[in-house]
PDB file of N, CA and C in Angstrom:
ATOM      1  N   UNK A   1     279.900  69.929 239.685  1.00  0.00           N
ATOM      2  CA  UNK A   1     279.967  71.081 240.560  1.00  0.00           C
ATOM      3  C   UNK A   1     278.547  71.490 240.939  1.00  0.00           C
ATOM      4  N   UNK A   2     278.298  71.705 242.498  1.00  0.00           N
ATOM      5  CA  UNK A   2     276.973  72.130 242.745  1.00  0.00           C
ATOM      6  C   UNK A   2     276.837  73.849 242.936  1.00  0.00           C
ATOM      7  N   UNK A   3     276.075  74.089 242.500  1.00  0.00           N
ATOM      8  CA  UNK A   3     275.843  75.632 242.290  1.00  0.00           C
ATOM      9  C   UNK A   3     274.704  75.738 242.723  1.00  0.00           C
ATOM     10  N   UNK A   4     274.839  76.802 244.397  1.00  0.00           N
ATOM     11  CA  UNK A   4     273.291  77.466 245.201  1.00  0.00           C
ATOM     12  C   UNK A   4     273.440  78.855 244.771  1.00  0.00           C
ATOM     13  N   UNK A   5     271.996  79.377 244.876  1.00  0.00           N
ATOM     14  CA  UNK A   5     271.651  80.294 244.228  1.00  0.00           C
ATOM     15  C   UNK A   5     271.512  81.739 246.084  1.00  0.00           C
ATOM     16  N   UNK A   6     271.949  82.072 246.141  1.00  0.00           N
ATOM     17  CA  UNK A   6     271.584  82.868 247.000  1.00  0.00           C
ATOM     18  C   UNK A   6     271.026  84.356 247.024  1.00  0.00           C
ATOM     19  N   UNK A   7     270.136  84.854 247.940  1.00  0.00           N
ATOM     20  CA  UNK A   7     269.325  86.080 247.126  1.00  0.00           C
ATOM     21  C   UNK A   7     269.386  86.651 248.856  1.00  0.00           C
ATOM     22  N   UNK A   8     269.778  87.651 248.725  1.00  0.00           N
ATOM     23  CA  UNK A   8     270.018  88.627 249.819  1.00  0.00           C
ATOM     24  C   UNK A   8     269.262  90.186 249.668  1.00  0.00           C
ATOM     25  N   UNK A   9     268.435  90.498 250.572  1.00  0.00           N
ATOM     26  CA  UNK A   9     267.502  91.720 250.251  1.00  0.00           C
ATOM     27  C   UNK A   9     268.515  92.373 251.254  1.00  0.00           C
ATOM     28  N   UNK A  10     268.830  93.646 250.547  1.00  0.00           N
ATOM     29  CA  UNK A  10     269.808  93.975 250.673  1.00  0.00           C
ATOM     30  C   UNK A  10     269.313  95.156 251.636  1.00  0.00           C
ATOM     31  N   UNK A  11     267.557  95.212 251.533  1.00  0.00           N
ATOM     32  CA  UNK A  11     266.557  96.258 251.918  1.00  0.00           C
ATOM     33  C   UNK A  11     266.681  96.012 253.578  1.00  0.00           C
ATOM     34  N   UNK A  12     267.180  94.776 254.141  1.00  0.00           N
ATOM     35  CA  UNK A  12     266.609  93.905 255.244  1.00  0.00           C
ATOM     36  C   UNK A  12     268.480  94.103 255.997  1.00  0.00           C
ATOM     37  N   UNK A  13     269.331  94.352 255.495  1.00  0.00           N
ATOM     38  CA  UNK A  13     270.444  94.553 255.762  1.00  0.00           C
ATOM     39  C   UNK A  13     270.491  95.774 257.021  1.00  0.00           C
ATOM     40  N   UNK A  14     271.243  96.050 257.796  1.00  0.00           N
ATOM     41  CA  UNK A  14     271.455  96.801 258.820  1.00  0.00           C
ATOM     42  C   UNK A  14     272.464  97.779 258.574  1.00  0.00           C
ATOM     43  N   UNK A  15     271.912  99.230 258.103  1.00  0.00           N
ATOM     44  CA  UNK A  15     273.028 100.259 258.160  1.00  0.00           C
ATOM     45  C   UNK A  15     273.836 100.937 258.997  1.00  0.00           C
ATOM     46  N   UNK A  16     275.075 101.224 258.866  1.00  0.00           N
ATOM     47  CA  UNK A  16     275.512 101.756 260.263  1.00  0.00           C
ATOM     48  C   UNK A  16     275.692 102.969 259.193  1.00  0.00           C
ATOM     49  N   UNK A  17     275.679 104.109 260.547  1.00  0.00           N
ATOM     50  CA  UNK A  17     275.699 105.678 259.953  1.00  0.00           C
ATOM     51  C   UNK A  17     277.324 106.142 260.202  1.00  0.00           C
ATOM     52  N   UNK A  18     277.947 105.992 259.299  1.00  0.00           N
ATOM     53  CA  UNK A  18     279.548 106.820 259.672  1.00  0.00           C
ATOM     54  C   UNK A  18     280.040 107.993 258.941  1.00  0.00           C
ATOM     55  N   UNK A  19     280.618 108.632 259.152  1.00  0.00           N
ATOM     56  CA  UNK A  19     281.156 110.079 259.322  1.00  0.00           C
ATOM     57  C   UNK A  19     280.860 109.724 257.208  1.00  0.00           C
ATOM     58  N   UNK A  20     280.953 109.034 256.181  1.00  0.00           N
ATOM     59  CA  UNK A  20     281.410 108.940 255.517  1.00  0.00           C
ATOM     60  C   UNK A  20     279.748 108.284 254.409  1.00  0.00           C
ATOM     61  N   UNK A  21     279.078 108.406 255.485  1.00  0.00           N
ATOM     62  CA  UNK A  21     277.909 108.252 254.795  1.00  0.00           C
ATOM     63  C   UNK A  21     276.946 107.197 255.241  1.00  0.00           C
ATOM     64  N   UNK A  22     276.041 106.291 254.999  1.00  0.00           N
ATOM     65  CA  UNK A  22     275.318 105.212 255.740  1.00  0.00           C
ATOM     66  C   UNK A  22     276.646 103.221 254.749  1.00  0.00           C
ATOM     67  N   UNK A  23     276.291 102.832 255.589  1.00  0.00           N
ATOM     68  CA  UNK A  23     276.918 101.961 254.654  1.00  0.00           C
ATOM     69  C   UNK A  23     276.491 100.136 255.626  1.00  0.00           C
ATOM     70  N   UNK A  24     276.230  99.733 254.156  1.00  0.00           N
ATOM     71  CA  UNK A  24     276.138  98.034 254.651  1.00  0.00           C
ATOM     72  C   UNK A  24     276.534  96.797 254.000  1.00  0.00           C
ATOM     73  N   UNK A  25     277.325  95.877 254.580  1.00  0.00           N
ATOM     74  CA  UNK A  25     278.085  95.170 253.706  1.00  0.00           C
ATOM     75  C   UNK A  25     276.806  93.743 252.828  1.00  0.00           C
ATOM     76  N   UNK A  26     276.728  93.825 251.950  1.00  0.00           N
ATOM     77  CA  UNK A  26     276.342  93.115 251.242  1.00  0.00           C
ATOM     78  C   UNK A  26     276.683  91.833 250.946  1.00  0.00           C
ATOM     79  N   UNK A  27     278.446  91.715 251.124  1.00  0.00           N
ATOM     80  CA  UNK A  27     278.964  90.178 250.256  1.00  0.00           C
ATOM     81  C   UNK A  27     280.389  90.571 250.775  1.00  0.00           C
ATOM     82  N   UNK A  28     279.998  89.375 252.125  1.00  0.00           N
ATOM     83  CA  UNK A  28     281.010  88.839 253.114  1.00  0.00           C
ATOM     84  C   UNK A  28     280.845  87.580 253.471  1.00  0.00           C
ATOM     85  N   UNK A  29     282.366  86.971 254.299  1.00  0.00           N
ATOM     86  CA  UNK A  29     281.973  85.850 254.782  1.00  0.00           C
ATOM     87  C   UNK A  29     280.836  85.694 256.027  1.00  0.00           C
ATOM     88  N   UNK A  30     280.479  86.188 256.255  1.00  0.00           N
ATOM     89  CA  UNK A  30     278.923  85.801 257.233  1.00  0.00           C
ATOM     90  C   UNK A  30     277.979  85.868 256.342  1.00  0.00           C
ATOM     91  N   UNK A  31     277.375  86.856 255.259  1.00  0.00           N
ATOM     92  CA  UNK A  31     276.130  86.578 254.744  1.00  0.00           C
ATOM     93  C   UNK A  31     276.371  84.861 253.678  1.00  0.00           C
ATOM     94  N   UNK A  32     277.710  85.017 253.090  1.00  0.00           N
ATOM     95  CA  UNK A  32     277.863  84.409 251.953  1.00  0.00           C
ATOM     96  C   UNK A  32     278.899  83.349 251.584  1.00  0.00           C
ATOM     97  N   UNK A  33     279.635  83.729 252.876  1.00  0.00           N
ATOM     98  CA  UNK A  33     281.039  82.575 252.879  1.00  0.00           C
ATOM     99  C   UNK A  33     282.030  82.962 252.291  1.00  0.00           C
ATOM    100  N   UNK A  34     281.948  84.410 251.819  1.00  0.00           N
ATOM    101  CA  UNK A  34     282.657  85.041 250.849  1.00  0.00           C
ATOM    102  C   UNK A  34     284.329  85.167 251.688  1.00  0.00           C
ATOM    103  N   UNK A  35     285.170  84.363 251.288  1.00  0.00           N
ATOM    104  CA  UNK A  35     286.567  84.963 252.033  1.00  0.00           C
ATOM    105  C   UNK A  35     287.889  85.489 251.365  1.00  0.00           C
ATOM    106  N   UNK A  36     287.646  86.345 250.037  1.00  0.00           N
ATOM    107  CA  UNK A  36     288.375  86.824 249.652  1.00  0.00           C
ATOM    108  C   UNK A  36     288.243  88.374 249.079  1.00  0.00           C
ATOM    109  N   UNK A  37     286.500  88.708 249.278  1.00  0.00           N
ATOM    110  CA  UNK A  37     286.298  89.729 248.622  1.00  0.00           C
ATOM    111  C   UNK A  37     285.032  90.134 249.488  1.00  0.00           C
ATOM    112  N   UNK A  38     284.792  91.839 249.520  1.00  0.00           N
ATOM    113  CA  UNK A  38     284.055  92.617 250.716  1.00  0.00           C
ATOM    114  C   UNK A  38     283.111  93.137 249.689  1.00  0.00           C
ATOM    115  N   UNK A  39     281.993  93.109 249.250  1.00  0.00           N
ATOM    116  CA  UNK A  39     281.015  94.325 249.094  1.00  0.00           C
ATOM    117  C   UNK A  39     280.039  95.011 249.811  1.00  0.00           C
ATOM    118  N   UNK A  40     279.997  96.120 249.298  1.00  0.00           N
ATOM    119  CA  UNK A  40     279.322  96.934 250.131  1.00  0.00           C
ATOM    120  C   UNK A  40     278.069  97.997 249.677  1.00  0.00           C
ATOM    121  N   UNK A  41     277.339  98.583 250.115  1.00  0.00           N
ATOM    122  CA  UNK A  41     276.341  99.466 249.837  1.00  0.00           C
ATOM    123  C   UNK A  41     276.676 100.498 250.573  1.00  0.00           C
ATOM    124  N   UNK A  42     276.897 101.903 249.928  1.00  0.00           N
ATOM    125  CA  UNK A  42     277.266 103.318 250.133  1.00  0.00           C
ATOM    126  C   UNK A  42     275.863 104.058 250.276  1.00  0.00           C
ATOM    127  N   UNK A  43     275.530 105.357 251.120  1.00  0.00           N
ATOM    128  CA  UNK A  43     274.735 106.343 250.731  1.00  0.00           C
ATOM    129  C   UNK A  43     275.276 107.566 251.587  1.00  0.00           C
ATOM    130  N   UNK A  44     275.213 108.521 250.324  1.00  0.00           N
ATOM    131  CA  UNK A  44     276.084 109.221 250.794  1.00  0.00           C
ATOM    132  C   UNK A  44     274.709 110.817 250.697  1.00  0.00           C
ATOM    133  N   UNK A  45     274.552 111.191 251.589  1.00  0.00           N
ATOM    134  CA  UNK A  45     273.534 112.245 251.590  1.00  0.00           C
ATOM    135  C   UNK A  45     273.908 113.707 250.832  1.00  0.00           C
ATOM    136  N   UNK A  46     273.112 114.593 250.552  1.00  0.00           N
ATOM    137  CA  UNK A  46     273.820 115.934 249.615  1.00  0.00           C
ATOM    138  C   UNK A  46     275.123 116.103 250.310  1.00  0.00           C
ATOM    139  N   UNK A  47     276.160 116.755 249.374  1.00  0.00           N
ATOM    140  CA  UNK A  47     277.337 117.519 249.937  1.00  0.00           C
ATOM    141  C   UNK A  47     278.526 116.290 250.748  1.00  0.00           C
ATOM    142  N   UNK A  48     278.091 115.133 251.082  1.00  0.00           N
ATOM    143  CA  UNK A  48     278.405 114.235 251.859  1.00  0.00           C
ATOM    144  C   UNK A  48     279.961 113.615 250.874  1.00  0.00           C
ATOM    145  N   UNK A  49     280.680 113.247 251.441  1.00  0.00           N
ATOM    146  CA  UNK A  49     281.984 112.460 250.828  1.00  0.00           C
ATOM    147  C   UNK A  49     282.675 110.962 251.005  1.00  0.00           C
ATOM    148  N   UNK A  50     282.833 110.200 250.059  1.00  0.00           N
ATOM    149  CA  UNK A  50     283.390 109.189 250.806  1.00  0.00           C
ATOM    150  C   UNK A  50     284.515 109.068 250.039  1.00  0.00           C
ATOM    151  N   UNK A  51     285.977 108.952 251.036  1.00  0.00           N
ATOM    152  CA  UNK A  51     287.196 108.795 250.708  1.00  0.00           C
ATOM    153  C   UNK A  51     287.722 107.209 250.331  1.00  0.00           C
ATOM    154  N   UNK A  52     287.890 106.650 249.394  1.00  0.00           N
ATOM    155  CA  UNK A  52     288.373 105.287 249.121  1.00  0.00           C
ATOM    156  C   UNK A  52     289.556 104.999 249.641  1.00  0.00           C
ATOM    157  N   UNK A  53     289.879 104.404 250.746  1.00  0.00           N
ATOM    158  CA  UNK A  53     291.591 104.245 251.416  1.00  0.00           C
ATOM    159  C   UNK A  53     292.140 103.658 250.495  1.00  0.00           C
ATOM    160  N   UNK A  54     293.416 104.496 250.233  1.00  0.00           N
ATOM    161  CA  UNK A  54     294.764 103.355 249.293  1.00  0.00           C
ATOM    162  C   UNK A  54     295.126 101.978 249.714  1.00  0.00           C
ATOM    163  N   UNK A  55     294.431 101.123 249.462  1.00  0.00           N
ATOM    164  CA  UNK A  55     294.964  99.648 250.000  1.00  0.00           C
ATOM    165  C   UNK A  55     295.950  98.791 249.146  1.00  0.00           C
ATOM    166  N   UNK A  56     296.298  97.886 249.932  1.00  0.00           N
ATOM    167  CA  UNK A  56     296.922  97.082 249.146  1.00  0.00           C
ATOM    168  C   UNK A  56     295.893  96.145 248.342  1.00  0.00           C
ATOM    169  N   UNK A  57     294.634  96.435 247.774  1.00  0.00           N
ATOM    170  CA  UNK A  57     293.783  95.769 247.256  1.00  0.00           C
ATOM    171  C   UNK A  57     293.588  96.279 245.836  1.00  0.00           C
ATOM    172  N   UNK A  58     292.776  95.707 245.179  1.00  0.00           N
ATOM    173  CA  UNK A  58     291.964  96.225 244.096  1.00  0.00           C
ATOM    174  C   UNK A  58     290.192  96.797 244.860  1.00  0.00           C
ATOM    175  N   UNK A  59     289.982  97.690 244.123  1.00  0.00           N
ATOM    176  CA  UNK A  59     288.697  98.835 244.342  1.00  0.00           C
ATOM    177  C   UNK A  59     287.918  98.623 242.990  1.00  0.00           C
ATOM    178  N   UNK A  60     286.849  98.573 243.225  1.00  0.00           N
ATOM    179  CA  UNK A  60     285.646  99.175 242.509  1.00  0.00           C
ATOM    180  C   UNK A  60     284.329  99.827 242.782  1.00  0.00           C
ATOM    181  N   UNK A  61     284.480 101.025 242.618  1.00  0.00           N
ATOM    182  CA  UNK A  61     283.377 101.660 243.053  1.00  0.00           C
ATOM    183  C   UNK A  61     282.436 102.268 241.929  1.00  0.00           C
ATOM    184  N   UNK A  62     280.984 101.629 241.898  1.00  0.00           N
ATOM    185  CA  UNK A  62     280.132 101.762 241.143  1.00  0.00           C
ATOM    186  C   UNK A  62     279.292 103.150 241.505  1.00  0.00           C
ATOM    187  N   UNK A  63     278.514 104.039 240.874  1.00  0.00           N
ATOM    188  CA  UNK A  63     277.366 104.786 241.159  1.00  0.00           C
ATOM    189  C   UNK A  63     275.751 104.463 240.876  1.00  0.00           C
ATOM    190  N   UNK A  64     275.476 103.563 241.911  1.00  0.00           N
ATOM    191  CA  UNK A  64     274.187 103.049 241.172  1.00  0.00           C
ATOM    192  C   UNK A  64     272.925 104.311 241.010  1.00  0.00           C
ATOM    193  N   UNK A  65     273.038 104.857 241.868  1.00  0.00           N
ATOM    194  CA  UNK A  65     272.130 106.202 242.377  1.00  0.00           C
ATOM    195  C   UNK A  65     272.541 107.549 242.208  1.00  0.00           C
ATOM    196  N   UNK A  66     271.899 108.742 241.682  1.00  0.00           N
ATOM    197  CA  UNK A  66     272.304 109.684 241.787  1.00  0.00           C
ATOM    198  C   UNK A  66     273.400 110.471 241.195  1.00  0.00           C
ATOM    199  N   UNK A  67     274.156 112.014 241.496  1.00  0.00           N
ATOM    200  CA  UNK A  67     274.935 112.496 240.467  1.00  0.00           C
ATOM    201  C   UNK A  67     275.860 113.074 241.508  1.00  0.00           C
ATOM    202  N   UNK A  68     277.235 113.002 241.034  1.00  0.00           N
ATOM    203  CA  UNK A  68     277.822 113.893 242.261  1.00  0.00           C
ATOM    204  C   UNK A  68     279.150 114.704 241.212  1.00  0.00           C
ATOM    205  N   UNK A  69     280.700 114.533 242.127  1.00  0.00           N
ATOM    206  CA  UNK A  69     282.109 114.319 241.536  1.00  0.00           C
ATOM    207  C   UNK A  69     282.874 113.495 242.101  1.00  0.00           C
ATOM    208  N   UNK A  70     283.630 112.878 241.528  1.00  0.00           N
ATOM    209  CA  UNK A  70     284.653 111.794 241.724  1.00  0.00           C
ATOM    210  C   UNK A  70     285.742 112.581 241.307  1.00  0.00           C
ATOM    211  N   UNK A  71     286.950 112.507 242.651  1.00  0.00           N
ATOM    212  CA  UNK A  71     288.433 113.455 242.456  1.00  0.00           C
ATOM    213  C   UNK A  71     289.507 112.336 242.722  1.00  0.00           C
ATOM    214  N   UNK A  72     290.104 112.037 241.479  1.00  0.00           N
ATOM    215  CA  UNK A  72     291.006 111.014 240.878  1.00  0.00           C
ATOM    216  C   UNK A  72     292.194 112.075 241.034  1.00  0.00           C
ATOM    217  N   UNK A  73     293.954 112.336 241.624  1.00  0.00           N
ATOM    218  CA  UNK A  73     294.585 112.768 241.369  1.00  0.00           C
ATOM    219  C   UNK A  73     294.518 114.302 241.377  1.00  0.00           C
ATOM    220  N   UNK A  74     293.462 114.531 242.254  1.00  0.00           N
ATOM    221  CA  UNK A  74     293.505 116.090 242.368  1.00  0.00           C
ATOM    222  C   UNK A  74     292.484 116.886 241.154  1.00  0.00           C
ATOM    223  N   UNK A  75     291.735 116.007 240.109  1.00  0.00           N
ATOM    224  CA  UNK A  75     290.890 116.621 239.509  1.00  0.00           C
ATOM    225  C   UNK A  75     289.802 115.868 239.828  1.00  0.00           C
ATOM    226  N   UNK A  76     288.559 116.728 239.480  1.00  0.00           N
ATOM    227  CA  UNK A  76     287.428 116.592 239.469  1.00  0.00           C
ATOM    228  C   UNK A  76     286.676 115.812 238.232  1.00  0.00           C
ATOM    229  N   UNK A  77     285.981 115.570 238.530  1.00  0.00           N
ATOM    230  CA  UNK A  77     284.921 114.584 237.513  1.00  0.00           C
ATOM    231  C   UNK A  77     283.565 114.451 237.889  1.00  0.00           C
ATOM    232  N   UNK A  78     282.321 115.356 236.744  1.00  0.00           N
ATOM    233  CA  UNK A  78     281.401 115.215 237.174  1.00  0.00           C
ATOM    234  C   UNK A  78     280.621 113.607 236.566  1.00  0.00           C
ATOM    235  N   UNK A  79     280.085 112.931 237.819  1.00  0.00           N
ATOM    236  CA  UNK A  79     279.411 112.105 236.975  1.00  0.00           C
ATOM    237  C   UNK A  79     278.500 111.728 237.965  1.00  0.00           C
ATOM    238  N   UNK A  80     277.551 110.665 237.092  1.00  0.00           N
ATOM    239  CA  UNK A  80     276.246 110.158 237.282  1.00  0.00           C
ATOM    240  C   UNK A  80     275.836 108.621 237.608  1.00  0.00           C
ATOM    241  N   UNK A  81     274.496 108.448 236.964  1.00  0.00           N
ATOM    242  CA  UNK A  81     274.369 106.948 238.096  1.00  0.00           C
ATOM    243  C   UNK A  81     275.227 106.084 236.403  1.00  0.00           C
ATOM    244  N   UNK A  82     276.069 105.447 236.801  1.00  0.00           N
ATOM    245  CA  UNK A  82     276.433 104.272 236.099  1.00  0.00           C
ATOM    246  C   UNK A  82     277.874 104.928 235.856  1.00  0.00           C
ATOM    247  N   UNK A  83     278.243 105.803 236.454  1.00  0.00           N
ATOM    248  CA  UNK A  83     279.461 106.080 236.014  1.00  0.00           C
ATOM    249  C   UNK A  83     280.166 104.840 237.454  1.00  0.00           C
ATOM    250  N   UNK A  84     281.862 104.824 236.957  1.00  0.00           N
ATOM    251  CA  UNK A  84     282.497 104.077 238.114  1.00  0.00           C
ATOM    252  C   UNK A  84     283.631 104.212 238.178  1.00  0.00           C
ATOM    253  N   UNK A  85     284.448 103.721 239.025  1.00  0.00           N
ATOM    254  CA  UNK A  85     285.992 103.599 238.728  1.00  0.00           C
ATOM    255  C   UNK A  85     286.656 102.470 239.859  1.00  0.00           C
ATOM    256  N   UNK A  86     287.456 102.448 239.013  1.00  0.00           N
ATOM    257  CA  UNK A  86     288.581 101.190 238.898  1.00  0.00           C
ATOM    258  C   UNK A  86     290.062 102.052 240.005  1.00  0.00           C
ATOM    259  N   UNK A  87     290.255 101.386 241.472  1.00  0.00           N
ATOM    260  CA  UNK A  87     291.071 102.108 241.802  1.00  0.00           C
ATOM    261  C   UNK A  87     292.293 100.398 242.332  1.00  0.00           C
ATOM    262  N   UNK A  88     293.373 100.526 241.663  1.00  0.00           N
ATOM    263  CA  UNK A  88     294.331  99.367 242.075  1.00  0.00           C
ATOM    264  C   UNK A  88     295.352  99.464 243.035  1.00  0.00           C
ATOM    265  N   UNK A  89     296.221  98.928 243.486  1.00  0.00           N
ATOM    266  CA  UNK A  89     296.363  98.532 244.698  1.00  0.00           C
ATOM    267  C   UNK A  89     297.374  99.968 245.305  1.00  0.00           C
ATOM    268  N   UNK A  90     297.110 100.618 246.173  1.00  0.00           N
ATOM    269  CA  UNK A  90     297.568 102.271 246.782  1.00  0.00           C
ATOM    270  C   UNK A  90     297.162 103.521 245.882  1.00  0.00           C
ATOM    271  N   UNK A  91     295.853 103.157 245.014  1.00  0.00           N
ATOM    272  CA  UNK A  91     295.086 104.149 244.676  1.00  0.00           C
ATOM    273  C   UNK A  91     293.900 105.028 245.574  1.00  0.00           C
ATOM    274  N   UNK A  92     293.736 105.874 245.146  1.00  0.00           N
ATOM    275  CA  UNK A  92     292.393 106.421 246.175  1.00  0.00           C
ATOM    276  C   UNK A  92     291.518 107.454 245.450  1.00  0.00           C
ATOM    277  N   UNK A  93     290.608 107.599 246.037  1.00  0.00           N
ATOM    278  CA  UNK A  93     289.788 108.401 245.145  1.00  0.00           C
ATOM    279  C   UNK A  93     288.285 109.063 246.275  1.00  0.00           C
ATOM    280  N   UNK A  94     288.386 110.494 245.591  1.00  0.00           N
ATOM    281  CA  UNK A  94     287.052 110.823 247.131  1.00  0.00           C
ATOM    282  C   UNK A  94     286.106 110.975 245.996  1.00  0.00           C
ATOM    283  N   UNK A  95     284.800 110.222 245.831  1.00  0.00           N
ATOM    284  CA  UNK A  95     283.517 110.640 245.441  1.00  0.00           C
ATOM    285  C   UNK A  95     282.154 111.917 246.451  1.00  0.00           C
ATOM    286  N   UNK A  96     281.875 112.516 245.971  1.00  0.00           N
ATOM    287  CA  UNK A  96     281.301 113.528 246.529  1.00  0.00           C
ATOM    288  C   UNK A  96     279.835 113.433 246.018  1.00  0.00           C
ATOM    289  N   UNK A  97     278.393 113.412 247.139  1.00  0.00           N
ATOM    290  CA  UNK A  97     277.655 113.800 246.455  1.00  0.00           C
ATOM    291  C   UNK A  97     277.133 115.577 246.362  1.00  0.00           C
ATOM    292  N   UNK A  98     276.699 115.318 245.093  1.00  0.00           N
ATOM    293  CA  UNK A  98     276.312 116.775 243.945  1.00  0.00           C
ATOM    294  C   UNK A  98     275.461 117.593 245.751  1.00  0.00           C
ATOM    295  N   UNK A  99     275.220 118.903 245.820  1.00  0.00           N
ATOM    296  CA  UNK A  99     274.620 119.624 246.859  1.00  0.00           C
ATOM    297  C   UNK A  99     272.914 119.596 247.086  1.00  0.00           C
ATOM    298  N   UNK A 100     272.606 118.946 245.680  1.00  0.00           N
ATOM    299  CA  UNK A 100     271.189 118.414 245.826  1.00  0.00           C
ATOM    300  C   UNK A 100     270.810 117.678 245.789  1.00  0.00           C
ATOM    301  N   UNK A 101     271.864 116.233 245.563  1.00  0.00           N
ATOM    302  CA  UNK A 101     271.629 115.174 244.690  1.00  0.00           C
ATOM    303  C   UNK A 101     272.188 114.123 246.188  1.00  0.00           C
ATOM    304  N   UNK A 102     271.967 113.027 246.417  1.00  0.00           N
ATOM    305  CA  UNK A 102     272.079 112.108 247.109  1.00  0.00           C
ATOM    306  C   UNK A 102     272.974 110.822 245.805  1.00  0.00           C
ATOM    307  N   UNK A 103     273.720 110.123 247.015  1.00  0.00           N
ATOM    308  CA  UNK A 103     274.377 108.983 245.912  1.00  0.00           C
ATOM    309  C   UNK A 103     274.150 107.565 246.400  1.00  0.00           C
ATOM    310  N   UNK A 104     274.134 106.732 245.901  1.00  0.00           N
ATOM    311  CA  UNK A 104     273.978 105.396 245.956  1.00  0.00           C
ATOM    312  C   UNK A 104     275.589 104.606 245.288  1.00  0.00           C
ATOM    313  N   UNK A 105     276.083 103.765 246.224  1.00  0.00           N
ATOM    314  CA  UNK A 105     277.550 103.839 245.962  1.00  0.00           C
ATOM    315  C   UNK A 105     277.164 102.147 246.212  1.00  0.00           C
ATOM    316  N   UNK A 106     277.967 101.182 244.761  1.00  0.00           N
ATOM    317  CA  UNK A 106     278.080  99.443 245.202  1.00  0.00           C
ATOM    318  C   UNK A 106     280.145  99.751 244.999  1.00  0.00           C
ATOM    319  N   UNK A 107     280.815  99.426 246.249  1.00  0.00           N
ATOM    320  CA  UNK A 107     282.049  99.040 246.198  1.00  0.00           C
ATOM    321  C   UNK A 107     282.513  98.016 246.656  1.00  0.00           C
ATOM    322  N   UNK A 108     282.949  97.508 245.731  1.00  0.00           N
ATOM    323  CA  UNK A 108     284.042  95.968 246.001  1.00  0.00           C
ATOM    324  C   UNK A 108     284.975  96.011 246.181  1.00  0.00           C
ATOM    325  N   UNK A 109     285.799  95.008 246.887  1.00  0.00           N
ATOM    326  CA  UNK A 109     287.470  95.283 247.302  1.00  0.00           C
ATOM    327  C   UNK A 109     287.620  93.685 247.426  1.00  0.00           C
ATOM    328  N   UNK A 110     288.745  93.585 246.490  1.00  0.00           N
ATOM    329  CA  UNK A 110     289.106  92.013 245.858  1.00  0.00           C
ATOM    330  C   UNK A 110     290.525  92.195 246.668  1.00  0.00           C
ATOM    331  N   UNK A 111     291.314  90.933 246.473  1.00  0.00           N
ATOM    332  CA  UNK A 111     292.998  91.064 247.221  1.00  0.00           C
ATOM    333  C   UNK A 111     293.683  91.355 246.170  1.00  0.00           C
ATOM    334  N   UNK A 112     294.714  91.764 246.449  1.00  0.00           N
ATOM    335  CA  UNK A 112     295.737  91.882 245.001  1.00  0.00           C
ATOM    336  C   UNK A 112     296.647  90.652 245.203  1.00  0.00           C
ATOM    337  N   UNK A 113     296.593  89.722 243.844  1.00  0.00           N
ATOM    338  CA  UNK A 113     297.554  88.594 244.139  1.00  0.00           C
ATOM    339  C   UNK A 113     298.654  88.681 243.032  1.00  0.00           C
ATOM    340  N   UNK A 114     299.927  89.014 244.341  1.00  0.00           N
ATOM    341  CA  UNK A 114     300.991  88.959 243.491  1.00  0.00           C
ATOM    342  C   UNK A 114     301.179  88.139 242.243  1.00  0.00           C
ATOM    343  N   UNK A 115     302.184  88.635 241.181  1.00  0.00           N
ATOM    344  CA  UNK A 115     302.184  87.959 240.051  1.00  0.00           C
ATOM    345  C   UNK A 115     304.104  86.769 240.264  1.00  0.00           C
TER     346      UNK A 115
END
């Protein structure tokens, strides 16, 4: 099996600005050939929100940056950089950043394969 090493500056990537914060995909099929799974880079400015759509997928959304709340089910959760969550397939979840604090968001979205 041949194994390439690929290194993507993620600095050099092109953000688009949407209602939901800045965001740029990291690990797709154009940078990477990737055709089963989307990542992405979040920034979400003070006070700013991003809503996770219920998909028929699996979710993971990391906090690499910063402190905010994450509202799972109608409660709140304060957390910080390394906190994350695990959302499976018609889950959702709105992360918020803190009113002073800026966030740095890595989310992945894998397929859900029936069992």
């Amino acid at each position: 099996m041949t194994t390439t090493l690929t290194f993507i500056d993620t600095n050099k990537l092109p953000r688009v600005k949407t209602p939901q914060g800045e965001v740029t995909e990291i690990l797709n099929q154009q940078l990477v050939g990737a055709k089963n799974v989307l990542g992405t880079l979040r920034w979400l400015s003070p006070g700013e929100k991003f809503q996770a759509a219920p998909l028929e997928k699996h979710q993971l959304i990391y906090l690499m940056e910063g402190s905010g709340k994450i509202n799972l089910e109608d409660k709140d959760y304060d957390v910080g950089r390394g906190a994350g969550v695990y959302l499976g397939p018609s889950e959702t979840a709105t992360i918020q950043a803190g009113s002073s604090s800026s966030l740095k968001l890595f989310h992945l979205v894998v397929p859900h394969i029936p069992a």
